[in-house]
C-alpha atoms as a PDB file:
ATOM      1  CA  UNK A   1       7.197  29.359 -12.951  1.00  0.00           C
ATOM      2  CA  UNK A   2      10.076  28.451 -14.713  1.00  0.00           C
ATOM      3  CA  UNK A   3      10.747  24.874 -15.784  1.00  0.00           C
ATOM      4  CA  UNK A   4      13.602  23.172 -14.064  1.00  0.00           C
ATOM      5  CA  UNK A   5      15.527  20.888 -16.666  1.00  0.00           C
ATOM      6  CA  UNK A   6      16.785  18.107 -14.161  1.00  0.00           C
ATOM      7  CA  UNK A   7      18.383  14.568 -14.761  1.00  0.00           C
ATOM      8  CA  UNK A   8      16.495  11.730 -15.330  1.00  0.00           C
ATOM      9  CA  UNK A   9      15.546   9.016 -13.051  1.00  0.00           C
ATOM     10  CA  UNK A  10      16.640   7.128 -16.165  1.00  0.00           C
ATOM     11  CA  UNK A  11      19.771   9.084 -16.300  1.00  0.00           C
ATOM     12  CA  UNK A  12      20.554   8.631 -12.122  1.00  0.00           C
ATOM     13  CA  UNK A  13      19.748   4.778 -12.593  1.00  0.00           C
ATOM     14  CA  UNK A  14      22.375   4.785 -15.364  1.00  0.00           C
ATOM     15  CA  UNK A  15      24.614   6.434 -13.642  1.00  0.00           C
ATOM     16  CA  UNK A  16      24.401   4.631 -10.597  1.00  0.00           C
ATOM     17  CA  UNK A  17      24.648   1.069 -12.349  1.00  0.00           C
ATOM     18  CA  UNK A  18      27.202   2.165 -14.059  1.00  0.00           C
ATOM     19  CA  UNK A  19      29.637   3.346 -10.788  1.00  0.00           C
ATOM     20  CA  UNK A  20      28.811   0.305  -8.976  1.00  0.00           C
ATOM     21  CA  UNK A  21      30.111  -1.778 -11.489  1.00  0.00           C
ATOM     22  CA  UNK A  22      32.676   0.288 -13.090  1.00  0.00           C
ATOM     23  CA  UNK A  23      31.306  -0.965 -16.452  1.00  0.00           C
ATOM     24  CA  UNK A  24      29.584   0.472 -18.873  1.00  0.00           C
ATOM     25  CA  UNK A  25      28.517  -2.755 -20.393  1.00  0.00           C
ATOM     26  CA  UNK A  26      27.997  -4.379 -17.099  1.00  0.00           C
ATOM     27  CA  UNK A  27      25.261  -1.778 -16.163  1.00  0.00           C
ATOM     28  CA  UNK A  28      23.497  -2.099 -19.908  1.00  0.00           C
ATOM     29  CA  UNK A  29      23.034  -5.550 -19.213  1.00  0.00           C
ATOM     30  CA  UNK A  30      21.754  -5.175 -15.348  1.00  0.00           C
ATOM     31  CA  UNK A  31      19.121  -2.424 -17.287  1.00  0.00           C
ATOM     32  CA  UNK A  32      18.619  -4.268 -20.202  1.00  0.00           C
ATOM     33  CA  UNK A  33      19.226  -1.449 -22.900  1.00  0.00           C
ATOM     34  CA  UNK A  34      22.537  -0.390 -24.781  1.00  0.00           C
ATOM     35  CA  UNK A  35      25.588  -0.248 -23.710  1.00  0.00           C
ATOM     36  CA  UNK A  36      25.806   2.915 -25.858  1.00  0.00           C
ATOM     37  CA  UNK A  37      22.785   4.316 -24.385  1.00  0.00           C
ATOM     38  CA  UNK A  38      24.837   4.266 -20.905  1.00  0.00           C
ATOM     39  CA  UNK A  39      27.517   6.146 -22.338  1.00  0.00           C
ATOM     40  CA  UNK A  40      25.198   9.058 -23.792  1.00  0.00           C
ATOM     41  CA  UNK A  41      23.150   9.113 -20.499  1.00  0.00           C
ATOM     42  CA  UNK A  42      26.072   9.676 -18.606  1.00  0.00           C
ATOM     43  CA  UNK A  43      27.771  11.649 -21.246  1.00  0.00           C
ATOM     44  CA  UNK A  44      24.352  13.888 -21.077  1.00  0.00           C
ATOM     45  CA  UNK A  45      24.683  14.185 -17.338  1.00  0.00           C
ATOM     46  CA  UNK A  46      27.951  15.136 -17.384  1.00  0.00           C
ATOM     47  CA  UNK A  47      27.481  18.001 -19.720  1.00  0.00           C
ATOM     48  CA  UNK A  48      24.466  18.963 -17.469  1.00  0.00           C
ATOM     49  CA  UNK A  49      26.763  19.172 -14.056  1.00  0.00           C
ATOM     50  CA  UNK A  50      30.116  20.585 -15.936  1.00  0.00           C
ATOM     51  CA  UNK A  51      32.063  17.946 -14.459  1.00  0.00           C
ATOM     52  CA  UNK A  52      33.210  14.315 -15.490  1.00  0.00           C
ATOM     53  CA  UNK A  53      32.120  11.630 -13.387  1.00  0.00           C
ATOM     54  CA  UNK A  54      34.309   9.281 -14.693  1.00  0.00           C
ATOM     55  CA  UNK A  55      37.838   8.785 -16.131  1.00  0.00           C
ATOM     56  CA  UNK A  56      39.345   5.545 -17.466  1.00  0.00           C
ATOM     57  CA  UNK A  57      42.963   4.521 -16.279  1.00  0.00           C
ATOM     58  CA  UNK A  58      44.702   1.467 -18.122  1.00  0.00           C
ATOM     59  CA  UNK A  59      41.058   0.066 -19.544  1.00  0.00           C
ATOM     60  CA  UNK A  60      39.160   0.519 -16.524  1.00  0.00           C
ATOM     61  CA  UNK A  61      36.518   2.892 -15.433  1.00  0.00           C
ATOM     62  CA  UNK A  62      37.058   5.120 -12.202  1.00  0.00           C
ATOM     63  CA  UNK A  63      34.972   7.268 -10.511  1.00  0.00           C
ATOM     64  CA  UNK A  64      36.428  11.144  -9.792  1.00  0.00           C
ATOM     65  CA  UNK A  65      36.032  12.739  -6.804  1.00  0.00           C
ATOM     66  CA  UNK A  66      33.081  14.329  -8.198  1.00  0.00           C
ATOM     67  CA  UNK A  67      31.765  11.134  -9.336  1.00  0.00           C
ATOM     68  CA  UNK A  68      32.138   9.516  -5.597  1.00  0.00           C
ATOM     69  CA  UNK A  69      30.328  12.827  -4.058  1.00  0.00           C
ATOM     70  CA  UNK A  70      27.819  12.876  -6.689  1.00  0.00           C
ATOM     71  CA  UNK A  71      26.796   9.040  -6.325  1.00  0.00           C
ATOM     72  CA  UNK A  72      26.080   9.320  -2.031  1.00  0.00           C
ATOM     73  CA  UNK A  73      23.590  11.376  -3.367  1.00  0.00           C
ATOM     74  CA  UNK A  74      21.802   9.734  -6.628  1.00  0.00           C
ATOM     75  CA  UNK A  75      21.790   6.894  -3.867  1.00  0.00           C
ATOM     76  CA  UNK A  76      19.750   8.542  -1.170  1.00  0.00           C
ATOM     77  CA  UNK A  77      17.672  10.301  -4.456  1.00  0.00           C
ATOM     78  CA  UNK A  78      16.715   6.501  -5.478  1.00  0.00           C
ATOM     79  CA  UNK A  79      16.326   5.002  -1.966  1.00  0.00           C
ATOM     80  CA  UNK A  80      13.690   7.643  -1.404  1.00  0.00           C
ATOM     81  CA  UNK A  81      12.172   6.910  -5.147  1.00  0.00           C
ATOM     82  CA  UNK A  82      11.713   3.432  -4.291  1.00  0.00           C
ATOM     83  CA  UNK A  83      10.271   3.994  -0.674  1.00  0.00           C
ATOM     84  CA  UNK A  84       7.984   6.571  -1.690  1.00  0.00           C
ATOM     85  CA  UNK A  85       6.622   4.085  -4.368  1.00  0.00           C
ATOM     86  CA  UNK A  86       6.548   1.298  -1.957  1.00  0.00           C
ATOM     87  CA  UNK A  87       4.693   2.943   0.293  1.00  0.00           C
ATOM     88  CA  UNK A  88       2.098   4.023  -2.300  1.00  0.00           C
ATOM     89  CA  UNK A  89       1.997   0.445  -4.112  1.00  0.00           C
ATOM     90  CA  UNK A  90       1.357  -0.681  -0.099  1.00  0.00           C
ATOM     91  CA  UNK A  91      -1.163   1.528   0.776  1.00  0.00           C
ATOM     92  CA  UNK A  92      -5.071   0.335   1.260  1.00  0.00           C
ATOM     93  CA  UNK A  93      -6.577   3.086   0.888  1.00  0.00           C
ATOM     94  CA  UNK A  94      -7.974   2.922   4.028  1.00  0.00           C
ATOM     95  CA  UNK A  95      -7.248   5.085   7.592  1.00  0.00           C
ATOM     96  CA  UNK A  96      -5.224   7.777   7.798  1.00  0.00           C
ATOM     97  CA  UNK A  97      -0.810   7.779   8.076  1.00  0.00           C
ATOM     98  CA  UNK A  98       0.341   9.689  11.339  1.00  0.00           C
ATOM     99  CA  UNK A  99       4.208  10.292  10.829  1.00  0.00           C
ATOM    100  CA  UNK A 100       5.563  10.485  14.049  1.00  0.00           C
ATOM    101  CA  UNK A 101       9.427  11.683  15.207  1.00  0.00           C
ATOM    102  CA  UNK A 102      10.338  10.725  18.699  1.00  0.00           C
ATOM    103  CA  UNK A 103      14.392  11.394  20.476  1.00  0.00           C
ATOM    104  CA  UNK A 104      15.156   7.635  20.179  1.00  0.00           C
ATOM    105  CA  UNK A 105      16.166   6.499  23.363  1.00  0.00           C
ATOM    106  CA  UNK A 106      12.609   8.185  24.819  1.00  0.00           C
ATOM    107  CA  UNK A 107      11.237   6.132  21.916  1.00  0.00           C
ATOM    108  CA  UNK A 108      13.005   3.356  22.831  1.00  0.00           C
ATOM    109  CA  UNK A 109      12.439   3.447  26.929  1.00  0.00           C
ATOM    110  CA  UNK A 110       8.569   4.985  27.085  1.00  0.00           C
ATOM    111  CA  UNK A 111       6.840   5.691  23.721  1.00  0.00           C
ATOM    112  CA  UNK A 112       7.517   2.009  22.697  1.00  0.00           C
ATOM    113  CA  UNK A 113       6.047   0.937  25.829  1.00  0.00           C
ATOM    114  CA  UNK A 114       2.246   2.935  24.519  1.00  0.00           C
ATOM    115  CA  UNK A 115       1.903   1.888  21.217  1.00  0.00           C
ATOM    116  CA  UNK A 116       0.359  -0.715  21.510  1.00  0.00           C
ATOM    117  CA  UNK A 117      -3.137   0.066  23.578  1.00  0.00           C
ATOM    118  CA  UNK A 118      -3.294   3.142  20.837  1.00  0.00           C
ATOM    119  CA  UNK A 119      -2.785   0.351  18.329  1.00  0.00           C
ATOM    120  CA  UNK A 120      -5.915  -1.370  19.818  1.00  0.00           C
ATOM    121  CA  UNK A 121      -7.796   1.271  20.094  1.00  0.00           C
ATOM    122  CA  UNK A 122      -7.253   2.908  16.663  1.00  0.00           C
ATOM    123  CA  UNK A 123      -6.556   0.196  14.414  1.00  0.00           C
ATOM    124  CA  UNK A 124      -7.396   2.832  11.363  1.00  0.00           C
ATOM    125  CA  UNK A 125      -4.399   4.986  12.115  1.00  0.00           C
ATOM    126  CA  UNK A 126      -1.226   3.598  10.545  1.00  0.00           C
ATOM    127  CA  UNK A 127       1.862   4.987  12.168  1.00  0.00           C
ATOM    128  CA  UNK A 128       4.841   5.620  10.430  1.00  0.00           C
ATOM    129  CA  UNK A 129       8.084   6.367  13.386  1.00  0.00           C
ATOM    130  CA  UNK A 130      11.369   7.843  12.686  1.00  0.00           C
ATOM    131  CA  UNK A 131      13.920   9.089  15.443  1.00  0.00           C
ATOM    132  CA  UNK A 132      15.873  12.741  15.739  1.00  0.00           C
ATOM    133  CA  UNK A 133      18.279  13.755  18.069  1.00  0.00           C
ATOM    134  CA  UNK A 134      17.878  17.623  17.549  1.00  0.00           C
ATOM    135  CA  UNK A 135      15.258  20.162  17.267  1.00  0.00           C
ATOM    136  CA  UNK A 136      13.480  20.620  13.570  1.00  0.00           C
ATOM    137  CA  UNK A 137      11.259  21.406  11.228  1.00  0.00           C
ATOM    138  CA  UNK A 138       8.603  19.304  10.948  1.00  0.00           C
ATOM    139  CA  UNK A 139       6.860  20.911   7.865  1.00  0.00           C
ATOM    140  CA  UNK A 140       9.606  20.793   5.631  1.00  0.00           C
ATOM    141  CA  UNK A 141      10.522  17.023   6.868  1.00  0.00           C
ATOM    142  CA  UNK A 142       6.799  16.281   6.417  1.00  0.00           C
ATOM    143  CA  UNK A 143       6.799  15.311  10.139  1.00  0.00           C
ATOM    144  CA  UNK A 144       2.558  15.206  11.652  1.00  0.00           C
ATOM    145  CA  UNK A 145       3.580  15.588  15.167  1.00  0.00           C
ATOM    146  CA  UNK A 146       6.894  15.037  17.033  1.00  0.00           C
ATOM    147  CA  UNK A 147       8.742  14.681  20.481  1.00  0.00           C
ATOM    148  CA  UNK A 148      10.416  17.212  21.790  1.00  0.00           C
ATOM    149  CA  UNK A 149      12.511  18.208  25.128  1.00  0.00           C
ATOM    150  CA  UNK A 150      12.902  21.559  25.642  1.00  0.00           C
ATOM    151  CA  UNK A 151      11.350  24.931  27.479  1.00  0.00           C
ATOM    152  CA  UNK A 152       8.178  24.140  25.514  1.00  0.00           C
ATOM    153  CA  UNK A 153       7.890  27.114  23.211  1.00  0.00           C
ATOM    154  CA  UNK A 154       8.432  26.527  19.787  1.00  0.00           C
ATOM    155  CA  UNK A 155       7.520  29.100  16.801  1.00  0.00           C
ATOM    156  CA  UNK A 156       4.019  27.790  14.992  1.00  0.00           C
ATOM    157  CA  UNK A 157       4.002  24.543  16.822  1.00  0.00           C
ATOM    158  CA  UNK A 158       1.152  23.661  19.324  1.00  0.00           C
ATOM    159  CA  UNK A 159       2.690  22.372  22.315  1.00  0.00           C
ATOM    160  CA  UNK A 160       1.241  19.398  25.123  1.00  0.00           C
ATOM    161  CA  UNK A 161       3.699  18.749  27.894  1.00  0.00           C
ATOM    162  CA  UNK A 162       3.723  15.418  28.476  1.00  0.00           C
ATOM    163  CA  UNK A 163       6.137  15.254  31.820  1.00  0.00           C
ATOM    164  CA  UNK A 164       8.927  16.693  33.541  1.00  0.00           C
ATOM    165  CA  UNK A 165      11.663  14.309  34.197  1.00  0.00           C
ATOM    166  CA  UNK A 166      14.546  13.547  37.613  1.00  0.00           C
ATOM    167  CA  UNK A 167      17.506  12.859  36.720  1.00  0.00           C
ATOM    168  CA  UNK A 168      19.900  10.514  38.511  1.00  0.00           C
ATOM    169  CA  UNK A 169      23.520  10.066  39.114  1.00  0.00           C
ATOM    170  CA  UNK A 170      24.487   6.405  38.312  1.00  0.00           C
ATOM    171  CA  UNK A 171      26.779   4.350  37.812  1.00  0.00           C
ATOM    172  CA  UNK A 172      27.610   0.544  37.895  1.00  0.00           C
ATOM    173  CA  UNK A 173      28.326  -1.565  40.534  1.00  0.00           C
ATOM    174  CA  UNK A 174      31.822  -2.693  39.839  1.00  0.00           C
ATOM    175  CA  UNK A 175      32.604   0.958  38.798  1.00  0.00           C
ATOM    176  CA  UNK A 176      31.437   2.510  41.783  1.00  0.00           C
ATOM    177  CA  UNK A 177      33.127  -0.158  44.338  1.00  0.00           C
ATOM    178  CA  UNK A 178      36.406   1.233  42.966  1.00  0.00           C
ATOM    179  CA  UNK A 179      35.465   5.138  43.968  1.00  0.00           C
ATOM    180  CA  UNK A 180      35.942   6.753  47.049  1.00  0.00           C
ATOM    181  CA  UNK A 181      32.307   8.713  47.593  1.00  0.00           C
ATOM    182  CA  UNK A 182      31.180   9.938  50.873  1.00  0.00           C
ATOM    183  CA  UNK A 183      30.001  13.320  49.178  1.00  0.00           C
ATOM    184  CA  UNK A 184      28.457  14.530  46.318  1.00  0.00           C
ATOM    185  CA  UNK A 185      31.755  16.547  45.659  1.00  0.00           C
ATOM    186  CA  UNK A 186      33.596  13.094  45.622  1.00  0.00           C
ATOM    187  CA  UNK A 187      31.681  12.426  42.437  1.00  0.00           C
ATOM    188  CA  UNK A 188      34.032  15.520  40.450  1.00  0.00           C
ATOM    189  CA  UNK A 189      37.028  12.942  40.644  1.00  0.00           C
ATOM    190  CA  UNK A 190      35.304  10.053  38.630  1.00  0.00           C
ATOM    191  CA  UNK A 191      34.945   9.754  35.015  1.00  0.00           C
ATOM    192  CA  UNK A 192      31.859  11.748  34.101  1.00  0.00           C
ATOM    193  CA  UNK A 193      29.670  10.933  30.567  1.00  0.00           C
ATOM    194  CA  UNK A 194      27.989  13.575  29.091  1.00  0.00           C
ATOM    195  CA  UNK A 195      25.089  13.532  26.594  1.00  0.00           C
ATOM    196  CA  UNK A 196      25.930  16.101  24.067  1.00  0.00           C
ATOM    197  CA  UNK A 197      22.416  17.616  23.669  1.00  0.00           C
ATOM    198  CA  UNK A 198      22.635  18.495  27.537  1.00  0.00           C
ATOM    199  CA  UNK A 199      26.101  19.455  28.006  1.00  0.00           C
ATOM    200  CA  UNK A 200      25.532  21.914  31.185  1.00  0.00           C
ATOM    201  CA  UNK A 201      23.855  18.635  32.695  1.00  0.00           C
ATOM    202  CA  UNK A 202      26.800  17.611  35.418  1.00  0.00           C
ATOM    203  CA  UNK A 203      27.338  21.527  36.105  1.00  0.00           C
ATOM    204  CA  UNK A 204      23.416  21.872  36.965  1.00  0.00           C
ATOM    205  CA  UNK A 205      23.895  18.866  39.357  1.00  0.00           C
ATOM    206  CA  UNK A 206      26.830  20.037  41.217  1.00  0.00           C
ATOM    207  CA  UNK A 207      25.669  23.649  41.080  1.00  0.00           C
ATOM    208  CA  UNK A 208      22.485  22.651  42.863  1.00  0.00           C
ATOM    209  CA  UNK A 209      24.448  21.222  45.828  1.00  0.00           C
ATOM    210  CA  UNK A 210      26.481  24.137  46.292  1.00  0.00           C
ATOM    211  CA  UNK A 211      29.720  22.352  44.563  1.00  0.00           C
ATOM    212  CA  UNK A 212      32.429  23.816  42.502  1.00  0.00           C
ATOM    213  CA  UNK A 213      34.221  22.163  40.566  1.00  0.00           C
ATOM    214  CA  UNK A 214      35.955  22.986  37.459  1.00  0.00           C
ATOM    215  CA  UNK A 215      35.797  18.990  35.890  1.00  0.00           C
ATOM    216  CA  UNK A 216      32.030  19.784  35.173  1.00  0.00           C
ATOM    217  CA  UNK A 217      32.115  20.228  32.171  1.00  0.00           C
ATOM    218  CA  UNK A 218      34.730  17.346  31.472  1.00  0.00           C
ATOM    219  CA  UNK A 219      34.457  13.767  29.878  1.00  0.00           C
ATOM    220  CA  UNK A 220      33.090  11.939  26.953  1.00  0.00           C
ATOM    221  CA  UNK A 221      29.986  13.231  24.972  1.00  0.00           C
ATOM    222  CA  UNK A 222      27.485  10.467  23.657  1.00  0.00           C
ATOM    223  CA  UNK A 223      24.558  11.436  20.916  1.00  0.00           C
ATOM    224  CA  UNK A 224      21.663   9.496  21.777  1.00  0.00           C
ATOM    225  CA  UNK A 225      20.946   7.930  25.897  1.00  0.00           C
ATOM    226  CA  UNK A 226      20.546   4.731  25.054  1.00  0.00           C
ATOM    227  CA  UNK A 227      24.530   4.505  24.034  1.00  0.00           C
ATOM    228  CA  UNK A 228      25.409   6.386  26.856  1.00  0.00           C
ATOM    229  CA  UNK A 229      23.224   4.004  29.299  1.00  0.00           C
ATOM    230  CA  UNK A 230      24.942   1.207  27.756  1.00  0.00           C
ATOM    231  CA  UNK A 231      28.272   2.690  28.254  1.00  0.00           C
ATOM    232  CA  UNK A 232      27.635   3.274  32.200  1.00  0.00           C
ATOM    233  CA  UNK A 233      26.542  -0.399  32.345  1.00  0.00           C
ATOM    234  CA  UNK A 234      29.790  -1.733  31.506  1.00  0.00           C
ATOM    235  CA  UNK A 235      31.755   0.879  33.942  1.00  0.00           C
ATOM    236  CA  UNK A 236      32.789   3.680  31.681  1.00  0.00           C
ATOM    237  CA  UNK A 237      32.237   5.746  34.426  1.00  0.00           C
ATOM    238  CA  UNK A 238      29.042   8.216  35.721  1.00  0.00           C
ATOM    239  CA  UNK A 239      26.080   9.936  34.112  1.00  0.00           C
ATOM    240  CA  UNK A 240      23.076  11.877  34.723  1.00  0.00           C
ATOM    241  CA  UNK A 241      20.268   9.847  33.296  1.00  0.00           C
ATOM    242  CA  UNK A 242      16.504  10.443  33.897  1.00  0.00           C
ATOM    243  CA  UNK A 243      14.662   8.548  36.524  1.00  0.00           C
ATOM    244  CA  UNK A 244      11.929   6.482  34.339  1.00  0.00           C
ATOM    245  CA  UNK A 245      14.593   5.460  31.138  1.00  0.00           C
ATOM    246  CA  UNK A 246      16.470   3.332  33.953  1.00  0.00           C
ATOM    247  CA  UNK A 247      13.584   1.718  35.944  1.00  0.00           C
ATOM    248  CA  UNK A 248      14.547  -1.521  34.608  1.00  0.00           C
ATOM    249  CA  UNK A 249      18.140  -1.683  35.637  1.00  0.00           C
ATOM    250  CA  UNK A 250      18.092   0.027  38.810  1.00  0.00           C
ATOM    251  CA  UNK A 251      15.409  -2.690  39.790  1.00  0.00           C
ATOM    252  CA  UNK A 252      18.069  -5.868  38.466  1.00  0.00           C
ATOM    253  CA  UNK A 253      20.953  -4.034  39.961  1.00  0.00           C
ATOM    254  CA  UNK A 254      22.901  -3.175  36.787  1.00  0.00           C
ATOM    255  CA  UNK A 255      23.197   0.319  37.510  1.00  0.00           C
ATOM    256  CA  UNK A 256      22.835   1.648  40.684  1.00  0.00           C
ATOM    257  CA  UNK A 257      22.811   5.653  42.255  1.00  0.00           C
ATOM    258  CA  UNK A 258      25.840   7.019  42.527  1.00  0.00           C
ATOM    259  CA  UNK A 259      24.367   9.738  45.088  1.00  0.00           C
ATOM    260  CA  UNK A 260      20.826   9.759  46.183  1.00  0.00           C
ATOM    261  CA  UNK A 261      19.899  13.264  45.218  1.00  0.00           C
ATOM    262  CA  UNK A 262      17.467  13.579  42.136  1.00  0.00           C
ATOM    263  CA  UNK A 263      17.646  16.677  39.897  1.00  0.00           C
ATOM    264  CA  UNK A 264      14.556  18.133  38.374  1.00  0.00           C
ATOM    265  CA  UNK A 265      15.561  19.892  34.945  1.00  0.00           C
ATOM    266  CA  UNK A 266      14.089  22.983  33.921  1.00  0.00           C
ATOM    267  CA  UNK A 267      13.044  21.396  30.787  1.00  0.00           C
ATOM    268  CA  UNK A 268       9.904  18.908  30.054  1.00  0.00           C
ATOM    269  CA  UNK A 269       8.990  16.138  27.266  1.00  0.00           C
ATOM    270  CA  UNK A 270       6.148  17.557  25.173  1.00  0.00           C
ATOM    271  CA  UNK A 271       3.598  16.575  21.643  1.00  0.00           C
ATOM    272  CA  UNK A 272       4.134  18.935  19.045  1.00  0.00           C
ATOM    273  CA  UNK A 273       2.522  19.638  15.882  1.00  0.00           C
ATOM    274  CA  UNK A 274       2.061  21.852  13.393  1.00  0.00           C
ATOM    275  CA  UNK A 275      -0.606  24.604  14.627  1.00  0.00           C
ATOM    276  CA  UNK A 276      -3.203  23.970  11.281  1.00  0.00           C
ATOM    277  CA  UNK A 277      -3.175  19.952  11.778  1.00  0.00           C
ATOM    278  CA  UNK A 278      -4.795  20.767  15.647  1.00  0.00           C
ATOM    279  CA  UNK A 279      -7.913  19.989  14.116  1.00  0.00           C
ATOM    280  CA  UNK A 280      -6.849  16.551  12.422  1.00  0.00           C
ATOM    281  CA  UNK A 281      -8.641  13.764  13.895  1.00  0.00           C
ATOM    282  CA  UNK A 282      -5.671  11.352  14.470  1.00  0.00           C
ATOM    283  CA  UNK A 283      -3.259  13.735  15.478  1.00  0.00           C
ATOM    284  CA  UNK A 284      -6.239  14.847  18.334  1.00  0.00           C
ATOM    285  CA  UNK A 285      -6.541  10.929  19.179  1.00  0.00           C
ATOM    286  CA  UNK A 286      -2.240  10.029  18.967  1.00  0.00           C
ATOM    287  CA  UNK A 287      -2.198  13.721  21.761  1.00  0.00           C
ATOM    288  CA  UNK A 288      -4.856  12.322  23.747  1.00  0.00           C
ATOM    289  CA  UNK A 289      -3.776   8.902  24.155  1.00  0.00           C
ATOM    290  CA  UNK A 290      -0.013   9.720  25.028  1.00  0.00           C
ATOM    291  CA  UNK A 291      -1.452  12.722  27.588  1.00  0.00           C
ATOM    292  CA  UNK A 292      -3.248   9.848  29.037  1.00  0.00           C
ATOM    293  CA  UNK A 293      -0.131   7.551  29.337  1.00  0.00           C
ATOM    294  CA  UNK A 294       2.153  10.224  30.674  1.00  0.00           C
ATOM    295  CA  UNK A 295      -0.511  11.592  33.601  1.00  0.00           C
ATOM    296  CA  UNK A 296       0.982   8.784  36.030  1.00  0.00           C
ATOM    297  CA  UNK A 297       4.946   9.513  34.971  1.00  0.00           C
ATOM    298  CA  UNK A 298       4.718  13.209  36.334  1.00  0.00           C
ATOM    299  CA  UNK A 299       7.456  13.941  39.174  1.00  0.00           C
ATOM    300  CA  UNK A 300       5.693  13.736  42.548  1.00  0.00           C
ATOM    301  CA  UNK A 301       6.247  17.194  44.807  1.00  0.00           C
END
């Protein structure tokens, strides 16, 4: 394989020191060498990406637009440096690491909510959580085992459905005493919130009631739930939110159903992880507990 000649982590932390402060001689000083040593490590890099990274104007030192692109990522190159030494320098050498991905508001609303009895219970497993919005791939983002929502099929991943979810039509109180509702088709002339992942959501709903309406697919789109929940609580208008992320403030009254019906998606939460770490112990043990947790959170018939 051929040798790839890349910058320095010398070279990045030059350059880097040397675009926050605009000085040449401010960054030798913060890195305690040269101030002419700067100048040839950036000079070096330079030559190595064919463009100039900086220019001077009347004495002072300016980033180009290549510069400013170029130093978003040396950052996130050195943030991940230092973390990925931290976390080496930190570790005991003891238990195993489980990285785990969750969607953040489920994280947020119900994984949170398990943690710690598996804690307890498996006090050699550290966990390390991080939250995605979207479908990926867990190999090349180094991921053990995820959550995902979705038809439950996903190439080379083994797949444990944790639970279906109902979804509700809410809204808050203030909000819906200014509606007029006496049918579900009333609910078409109020502002409806969409999540973007889900964006056929409100057309399931009305669909399943025999309603059409062409606003369905109308109104604002929010990323994650937990914004969009928030968003409903302070009477931005309706949204389709499942059952179990809301127990909480349909029991204090902060949101309350906009229409009794419940919609069951077509779609479930499930564990996934790559097929050859099945075997892993603490991937077999993080499964096992959460399959436990979710067994009473299953949609009655």
């Amino acid at each position: 394989m051929k040798a790839r000649h890349l910058p320095s982590t010398t070279t990045l932390q030059c350059f880097e020191a040397a675009a926050r402060h605009l000085s040449f001689t401010r960054a030798a000083d913060e890195l305690s060498i040269t101030q002419s040593a700067i100048s040839k490590q950036v000079a070096q890099l330079e030559d190595y990406l064919q463009h100039k990274l900086f220019r001077r104007l009347r004495r002072t030192l300016v980033l180009t637009p290549e510069g400013s692109l170029y130093l978003t990522e040396v950052r996130k190159i050195l943030a991940h440096l230092e973390m990925s030494a931290n976390a080496i320098m930190t570790y005991s050498g003891h238990g195993d690491v489980l990285k785990v991905a969750t969607l953040p508001t489920f994280g947020t609303r119900w994984l949170s909510l398990q943690l710690p009895a598996f804690f307890e219970a498996h006090p050699g497993i550290t966990l390390h959580l991080s939250d995605r919005v979207e479908t990926f791939d867990l190999e090349n983002e180094g991921i053990d085992i995820a959550i995902f929502h979705g038809h439950g099929s996903w190439p080379n991943l083994e797949c444990h459905k944790l639970f279906e979810e109902e979804v509700m039509a809410v809204g808050a109180p203030g909000y819906l005493a200014r509606q007029r509702i006496v049918s579900p088709a009333d609910l078409a002339n109020c502002r409806l919130l969409h999540l973007s992942t889900r964006p056929d959501a409100w057309h399931r709903w009305f669909d399943e009631q025999g309603i059409r309406t062409d606003r369905s697919y109308h109104g604002i789109r929010f990323e994650t739930f937990q914004t969009l929940i928030r968003t409903v609580m302070a009477g931005g208008g309706l949204a389709l939110i499942p059952r179990f992320m809301i127990d909480h403030e349909l029991e204090a009254g902060a949101l309350v159903p906009a229409w009794p019906t419940l919609l069951r998606g077509p779609d479930a939460y499930y564990l996934v992880y790559p097929e050859h770490l099945g075997e892993l112990a603490k991937v077999r043990q993080f499964v096992d507990h959460l399959k436990g947790c979710a067994a009473p959170q299953a949609p009655t018939e």
